[in-house]
PDB file of N, CA and C in Angstrom:
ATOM      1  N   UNK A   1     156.913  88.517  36.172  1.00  0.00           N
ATOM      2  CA  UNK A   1     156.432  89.327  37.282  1.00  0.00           C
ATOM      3  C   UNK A   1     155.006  88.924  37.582  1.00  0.00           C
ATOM      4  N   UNK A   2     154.834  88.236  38.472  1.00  0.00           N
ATOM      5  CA  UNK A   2     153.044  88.172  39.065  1.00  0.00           C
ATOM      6  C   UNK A   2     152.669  89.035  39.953  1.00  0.00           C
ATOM      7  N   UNK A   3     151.539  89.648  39.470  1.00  0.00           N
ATOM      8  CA  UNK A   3     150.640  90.846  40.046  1.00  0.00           C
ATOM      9  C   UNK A   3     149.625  89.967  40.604  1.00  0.00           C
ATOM     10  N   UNK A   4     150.026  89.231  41.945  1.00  0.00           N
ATOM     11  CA  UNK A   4     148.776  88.527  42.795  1.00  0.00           C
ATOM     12  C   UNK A   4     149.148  89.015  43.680  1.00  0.00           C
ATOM     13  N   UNK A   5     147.844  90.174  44.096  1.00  0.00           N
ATOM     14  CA  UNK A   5     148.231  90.911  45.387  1.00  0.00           C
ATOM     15  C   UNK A   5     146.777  91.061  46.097  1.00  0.00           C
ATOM     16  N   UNK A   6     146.670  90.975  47.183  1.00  0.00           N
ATOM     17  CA  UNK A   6     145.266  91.266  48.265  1.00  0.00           C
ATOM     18  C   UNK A   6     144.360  92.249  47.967  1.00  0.00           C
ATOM     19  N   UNK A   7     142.893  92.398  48.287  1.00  0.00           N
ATOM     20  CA  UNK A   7     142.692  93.402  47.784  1.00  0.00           C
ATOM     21  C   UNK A   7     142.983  94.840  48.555  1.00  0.00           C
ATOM     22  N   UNK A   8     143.530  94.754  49.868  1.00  0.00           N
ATOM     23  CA  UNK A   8     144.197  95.599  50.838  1.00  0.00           C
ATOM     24  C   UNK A   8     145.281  95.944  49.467  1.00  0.00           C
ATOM     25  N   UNK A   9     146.413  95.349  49.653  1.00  0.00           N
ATOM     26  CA  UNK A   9     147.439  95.475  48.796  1.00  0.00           C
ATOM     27  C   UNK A   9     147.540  96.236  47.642  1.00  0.00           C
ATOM     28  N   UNK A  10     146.130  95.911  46.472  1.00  0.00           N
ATOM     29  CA  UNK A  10     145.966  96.358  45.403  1.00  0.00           C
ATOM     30  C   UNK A  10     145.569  97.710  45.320  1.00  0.00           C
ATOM     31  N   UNK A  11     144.867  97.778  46.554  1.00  0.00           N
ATOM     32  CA  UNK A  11     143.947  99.590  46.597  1.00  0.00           C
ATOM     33  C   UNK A  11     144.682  99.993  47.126  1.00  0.00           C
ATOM     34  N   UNK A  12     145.819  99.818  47.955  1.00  0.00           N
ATOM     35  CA  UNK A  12     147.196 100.762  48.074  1.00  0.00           C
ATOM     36  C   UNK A  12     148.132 101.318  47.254  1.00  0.00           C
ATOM     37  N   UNK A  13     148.381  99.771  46.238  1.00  0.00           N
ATOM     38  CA  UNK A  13     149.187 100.458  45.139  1.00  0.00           C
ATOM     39  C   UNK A  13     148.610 101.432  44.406  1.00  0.00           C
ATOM     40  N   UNK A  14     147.280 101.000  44.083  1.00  0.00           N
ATOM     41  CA  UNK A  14     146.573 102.464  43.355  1.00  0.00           C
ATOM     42  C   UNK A  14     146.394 103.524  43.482  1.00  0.00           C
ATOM     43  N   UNK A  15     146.687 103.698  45.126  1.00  0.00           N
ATOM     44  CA  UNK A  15     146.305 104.751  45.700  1.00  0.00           C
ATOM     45  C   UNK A  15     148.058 105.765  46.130  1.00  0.00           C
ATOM     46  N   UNK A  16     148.424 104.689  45.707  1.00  0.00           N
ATOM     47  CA  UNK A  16     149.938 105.284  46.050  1.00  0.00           C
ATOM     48  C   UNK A  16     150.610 105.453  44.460  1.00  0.00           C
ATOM     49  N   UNK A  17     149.956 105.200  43.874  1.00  0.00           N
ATOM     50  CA  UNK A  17     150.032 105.576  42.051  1.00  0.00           C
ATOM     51  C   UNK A  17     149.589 107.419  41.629  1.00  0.00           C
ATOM     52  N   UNK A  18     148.140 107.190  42.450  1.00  0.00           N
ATOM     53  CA  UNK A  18     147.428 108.419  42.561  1.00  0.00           C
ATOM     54  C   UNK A  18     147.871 109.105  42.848  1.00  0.00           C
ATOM     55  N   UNK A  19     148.258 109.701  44.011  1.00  0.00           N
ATOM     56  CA  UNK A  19     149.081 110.280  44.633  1.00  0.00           C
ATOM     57  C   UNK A  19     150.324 111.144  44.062  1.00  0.00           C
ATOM     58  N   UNK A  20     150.422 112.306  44.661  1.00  0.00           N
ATOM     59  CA  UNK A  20     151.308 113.074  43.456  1.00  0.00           C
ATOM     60  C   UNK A  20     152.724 112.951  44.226  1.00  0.00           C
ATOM     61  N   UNK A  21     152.838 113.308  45.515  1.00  0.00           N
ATOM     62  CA  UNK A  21     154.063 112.802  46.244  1.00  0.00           C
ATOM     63  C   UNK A  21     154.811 111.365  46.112  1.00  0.00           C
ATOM     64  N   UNK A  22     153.977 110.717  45.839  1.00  0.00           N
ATOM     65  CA  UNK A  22     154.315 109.419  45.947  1.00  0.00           C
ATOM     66  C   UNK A  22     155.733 108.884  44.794  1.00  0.00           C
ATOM     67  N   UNK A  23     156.836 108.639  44.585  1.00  0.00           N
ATOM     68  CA  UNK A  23     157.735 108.290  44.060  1.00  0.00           C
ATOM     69  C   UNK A  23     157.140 106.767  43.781  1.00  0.00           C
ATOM     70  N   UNK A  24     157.901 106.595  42.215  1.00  0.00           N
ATOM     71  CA  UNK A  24     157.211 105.183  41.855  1.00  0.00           C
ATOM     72  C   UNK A  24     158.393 104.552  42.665  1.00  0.00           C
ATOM     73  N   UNK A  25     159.276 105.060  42.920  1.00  0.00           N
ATOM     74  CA  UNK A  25     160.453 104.165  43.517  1.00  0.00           C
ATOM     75  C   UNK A  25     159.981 103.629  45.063  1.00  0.00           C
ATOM     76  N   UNK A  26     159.072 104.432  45.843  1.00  0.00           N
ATOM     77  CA  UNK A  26     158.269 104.182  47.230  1.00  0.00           C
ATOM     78  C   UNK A  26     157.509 102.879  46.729  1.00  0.00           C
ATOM     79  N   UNK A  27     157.102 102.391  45.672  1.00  0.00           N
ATOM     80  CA  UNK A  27     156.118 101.758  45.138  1.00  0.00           C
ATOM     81  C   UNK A  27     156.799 100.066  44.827  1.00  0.00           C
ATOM     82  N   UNK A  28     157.955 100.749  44.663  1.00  0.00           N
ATOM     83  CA  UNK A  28     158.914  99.407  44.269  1.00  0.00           C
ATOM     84  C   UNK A  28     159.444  99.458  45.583  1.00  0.00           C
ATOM     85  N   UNK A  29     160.045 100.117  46.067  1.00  0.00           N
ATOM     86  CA  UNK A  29     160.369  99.383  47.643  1.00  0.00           C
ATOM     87  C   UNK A  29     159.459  98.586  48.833  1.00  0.00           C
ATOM     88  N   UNK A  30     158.196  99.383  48.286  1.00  0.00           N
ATOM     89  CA  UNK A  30     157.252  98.332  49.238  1.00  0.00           C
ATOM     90  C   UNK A  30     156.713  97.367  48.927  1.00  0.00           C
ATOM     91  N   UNK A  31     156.521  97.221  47.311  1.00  0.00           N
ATOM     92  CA  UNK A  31     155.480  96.174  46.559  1.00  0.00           C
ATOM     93  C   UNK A  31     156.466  95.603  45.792  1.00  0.00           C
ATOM     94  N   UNK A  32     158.071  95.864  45.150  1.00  0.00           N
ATOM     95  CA  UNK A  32     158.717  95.566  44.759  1.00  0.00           C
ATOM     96  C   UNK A  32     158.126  95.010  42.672  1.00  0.00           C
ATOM     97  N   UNK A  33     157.393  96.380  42.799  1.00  0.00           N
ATOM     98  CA  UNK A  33     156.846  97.040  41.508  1.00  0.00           C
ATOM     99  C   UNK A  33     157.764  97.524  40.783  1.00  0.00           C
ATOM    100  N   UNK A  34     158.617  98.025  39.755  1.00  0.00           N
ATOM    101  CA  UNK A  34     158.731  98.731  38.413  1.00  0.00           C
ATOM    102  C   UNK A  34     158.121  99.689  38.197  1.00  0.00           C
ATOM    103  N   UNK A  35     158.297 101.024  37.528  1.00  0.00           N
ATOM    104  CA  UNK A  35     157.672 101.834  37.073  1.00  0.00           C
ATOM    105  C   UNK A  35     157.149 100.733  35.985  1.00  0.00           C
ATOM    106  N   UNK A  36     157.452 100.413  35.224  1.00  0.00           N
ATOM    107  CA  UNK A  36     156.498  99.234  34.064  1.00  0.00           C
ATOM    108  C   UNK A  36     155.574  98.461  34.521  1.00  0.00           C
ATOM    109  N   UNK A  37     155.955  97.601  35.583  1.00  0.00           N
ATOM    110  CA  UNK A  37     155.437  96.794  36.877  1.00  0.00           C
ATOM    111  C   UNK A  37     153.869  97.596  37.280  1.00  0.00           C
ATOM    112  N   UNK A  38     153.836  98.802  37.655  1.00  0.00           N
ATOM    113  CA  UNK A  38     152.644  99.625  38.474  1.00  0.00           C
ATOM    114  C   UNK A  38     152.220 100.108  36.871  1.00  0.00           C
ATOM    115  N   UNK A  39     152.597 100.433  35.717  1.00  0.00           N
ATOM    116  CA  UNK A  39     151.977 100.815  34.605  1.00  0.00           C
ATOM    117  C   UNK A  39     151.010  99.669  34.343  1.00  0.00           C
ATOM    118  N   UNK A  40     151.731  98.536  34.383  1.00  0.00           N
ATOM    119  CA  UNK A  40     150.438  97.043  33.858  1.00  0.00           C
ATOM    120  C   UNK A  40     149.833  97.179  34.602  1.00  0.00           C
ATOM    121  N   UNK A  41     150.223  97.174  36.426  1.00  0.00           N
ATOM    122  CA  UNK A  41     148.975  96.619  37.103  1.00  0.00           C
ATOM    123  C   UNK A  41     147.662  97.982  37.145  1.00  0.00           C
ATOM    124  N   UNK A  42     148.261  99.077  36.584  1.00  0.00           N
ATOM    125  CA  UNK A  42     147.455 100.139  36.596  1.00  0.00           C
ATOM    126  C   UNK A  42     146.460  99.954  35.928  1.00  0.00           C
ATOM    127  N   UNK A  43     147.181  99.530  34.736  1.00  0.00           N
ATOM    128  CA  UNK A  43     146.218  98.860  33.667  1.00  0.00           C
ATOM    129  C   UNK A  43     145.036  98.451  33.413  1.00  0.00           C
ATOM    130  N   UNK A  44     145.866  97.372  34.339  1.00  0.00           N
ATOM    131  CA  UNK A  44     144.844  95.648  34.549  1.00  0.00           C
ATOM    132  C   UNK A  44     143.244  95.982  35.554  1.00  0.00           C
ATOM    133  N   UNK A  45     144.277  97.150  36.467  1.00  0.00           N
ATOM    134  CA  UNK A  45     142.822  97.353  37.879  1.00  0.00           C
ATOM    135  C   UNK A  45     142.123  98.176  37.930  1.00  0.00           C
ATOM    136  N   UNK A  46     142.310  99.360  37.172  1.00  0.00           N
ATOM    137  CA  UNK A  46     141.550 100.318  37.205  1.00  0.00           C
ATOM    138  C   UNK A  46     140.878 100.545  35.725  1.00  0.00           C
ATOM    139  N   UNK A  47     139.737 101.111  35.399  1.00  0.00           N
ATOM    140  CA  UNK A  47     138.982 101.447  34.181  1.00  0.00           C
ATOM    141  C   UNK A  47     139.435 101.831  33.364  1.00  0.00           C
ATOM    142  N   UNK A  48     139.406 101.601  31.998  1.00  0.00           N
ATOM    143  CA  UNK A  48     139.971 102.100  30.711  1.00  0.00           C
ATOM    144  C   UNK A  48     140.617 103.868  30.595  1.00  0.00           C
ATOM    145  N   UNK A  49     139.348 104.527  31.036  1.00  0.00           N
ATOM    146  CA  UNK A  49     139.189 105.735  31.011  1.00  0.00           C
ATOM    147  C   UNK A  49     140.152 106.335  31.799  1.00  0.00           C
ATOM    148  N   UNK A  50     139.924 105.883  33.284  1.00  0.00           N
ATOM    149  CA  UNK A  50     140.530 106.204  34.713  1.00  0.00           C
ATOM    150  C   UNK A  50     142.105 105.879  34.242  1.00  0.00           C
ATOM    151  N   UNK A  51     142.651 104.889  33.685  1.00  0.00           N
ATOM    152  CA  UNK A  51     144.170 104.851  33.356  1.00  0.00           C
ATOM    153  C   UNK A  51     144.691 105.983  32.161  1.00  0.00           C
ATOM    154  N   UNK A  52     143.509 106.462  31.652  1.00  0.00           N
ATOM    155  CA  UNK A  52     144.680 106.787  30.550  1.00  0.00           C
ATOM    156  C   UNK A  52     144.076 108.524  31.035  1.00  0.00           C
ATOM    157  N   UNK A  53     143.542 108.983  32.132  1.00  0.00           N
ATOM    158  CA  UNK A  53     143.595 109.950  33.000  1.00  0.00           C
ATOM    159  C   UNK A  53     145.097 109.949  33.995  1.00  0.00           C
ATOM    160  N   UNK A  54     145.130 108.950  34.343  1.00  0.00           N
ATOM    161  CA  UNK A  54     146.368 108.820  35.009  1.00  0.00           C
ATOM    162  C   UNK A  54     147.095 108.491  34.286  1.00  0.00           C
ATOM    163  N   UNK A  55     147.566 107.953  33.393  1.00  0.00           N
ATOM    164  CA  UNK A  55     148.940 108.062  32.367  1.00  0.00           C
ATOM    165  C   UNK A  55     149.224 109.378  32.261  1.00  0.00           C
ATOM    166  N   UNK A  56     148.242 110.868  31.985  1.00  0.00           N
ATOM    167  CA  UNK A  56     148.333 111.695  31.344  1.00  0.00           C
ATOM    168  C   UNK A  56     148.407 113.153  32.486  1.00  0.00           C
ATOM    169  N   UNK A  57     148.116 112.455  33.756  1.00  0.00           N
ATOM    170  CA  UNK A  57     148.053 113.143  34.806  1.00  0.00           C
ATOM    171  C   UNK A  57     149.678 113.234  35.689  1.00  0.00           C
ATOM    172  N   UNK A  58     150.358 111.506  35.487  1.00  0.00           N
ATOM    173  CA  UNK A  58     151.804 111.260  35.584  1.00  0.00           C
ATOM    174  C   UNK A  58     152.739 111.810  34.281  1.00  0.00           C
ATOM    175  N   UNK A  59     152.092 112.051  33.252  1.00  0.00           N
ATOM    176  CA  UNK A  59     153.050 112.366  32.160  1.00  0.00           C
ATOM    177  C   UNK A  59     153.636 113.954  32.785  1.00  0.00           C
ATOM    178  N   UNK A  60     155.100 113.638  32.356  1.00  0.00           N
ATOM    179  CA  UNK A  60     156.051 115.034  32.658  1.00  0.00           C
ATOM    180  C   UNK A  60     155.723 115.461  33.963  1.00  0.00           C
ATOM    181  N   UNK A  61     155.151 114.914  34.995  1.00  0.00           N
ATOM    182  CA  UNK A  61     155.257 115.441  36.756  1.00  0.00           C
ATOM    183  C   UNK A  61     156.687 115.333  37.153  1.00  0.00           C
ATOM    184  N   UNK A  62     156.842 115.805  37.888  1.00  0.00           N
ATOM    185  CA  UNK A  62     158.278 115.918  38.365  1.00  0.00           C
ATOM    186  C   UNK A  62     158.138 115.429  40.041  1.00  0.00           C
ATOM    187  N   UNK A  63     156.991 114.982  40.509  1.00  0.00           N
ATOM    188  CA  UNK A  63     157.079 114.092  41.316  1.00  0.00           C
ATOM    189  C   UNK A  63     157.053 112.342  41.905  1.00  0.00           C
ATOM    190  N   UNK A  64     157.017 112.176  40.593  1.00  0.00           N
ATOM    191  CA  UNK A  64     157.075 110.658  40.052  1.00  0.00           C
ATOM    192  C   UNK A  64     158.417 110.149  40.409  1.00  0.00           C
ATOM    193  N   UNK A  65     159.397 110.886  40.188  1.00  0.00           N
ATOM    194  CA  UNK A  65     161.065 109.995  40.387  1.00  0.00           C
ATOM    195  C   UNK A  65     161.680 110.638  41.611  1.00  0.00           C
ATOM    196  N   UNK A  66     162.514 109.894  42.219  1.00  0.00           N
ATOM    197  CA  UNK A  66     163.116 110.758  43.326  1.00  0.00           C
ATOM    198  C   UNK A  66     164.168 111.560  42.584  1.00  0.00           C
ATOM    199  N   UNK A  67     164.442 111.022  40.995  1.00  0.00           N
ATOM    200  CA  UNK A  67     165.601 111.806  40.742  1.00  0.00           C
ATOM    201  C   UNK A  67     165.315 113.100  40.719  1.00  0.00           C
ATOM    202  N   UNK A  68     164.113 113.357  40.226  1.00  0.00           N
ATOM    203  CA  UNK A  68     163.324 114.756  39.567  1.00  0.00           C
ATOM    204  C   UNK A  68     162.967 115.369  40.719  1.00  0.00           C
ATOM    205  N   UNK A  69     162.529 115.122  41.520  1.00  0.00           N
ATOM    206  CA  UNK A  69     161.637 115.519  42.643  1.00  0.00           C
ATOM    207  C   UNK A  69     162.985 116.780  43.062  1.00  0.00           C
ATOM    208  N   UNK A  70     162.166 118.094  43.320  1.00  0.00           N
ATOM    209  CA  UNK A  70     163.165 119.426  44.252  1.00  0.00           C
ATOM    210  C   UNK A  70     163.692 118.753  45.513  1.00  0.00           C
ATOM    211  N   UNK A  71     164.719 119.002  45.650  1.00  0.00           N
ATOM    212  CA  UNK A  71     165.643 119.065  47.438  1.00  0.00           C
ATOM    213  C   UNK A  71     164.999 119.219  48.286  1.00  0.00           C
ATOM    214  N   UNK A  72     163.806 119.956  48.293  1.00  0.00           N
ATOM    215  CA  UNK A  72     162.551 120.347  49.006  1.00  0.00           C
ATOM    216  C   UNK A  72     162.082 119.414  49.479  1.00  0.00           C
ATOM    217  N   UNK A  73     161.395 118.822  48.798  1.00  0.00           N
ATOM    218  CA  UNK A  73     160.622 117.542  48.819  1.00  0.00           C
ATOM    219  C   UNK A  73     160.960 116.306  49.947  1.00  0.00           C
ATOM    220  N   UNK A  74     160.796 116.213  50.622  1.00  0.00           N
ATOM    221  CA  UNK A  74     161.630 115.863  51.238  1.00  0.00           C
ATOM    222  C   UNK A  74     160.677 114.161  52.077  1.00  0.00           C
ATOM    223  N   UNK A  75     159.495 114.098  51.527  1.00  0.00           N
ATOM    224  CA  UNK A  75     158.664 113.182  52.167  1.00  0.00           C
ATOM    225  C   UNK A  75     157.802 112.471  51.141  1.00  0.00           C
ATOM    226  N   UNK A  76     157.059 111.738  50.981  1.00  0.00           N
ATOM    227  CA  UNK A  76     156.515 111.090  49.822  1.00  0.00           C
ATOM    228  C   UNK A  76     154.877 111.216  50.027  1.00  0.00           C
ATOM    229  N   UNK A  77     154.341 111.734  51.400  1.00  0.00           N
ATOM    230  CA  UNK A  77     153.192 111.978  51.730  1.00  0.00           C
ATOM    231  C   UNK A  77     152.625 113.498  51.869  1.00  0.00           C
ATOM    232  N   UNK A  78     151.654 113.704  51.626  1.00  0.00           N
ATOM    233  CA  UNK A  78     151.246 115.037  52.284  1.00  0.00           C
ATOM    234  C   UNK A  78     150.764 114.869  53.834  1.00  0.00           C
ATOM    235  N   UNK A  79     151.268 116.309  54.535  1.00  0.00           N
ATOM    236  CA  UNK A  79     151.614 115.779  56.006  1.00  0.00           C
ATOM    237  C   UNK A  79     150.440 115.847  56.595  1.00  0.00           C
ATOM    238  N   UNK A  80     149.070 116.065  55.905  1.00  0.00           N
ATOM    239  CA  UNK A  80     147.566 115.781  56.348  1.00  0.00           C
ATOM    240  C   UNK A  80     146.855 114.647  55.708  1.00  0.00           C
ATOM    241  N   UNK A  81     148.020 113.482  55.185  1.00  0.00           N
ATOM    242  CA  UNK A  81     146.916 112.616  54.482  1.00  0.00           C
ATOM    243  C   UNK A  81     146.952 111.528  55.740  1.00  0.00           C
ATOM    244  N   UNK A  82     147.508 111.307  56.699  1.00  0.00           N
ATOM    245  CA  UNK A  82     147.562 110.319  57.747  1.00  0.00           C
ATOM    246  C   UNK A  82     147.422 110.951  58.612  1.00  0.00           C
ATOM    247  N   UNK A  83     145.819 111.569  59.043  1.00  0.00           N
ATOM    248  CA  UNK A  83     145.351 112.203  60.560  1.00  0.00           C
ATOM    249  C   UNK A  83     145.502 110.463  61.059  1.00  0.00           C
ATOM    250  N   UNK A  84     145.991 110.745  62.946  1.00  0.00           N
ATOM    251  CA  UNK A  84     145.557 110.060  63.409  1.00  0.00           C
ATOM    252  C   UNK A  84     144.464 110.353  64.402  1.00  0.00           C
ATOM    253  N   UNK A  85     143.125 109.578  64.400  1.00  0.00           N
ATOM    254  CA  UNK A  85     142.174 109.877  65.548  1.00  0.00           C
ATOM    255  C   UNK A  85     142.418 110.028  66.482  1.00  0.00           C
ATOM    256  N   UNK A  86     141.914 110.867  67.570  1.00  0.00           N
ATOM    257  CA  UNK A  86     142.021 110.592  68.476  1.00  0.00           C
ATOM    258  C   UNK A  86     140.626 109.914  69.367  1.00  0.00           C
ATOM    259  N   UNK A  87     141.116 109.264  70.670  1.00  0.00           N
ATOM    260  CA  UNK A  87     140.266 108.191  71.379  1.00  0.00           C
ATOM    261  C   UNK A  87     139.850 109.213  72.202  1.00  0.00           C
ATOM    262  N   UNK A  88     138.378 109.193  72.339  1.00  0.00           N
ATOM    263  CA  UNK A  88     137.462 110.214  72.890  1.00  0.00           C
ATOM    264  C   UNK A  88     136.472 109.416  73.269  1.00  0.00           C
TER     265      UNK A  88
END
């Protein structure tokens, strides 16, 4: 698996790691990542400290898998994280 990705690319996956909606499976369909896959590159890109905050922040969430995720759930974003501007 090679993790050579842009730095556009890279601060997305991280940011779509972060993210509590976010399904690691959204992560592999767009970056064609692994939950193992986004664990290394989590690893590799972000600070010692900062990963094992997020290991422990993803441990037992129930929004990490689509399997887990409520019927509810129904989107992978929160529906205020993509304002679009408006031209004024």
């Amino acid at each position: 698996m090679v993790m050579d990705f842009n730095d556009s690319d890279a601060s997305r996956i991280i940011e779509m790691a972060w993210e509590d909606r976010t399904p690691f499976e959204a992560i592999e369909t767009t970056y064609h990542l692994s939950e193992s896959d986004v664990i290394k590159f989590m690893r590799k890109h972000i600070k010692r400290q900062s990963f094992k905050l997020w290991r422990q922040r993803m441990a037992g969430r129930k929004t990490v898998h689509n399997a887990l995720r409520a019927k509810a759930v129904s989107r992978g974003y929160c529906a205020t994280q993509y304002k679009i501007k408006s031209s004024r």
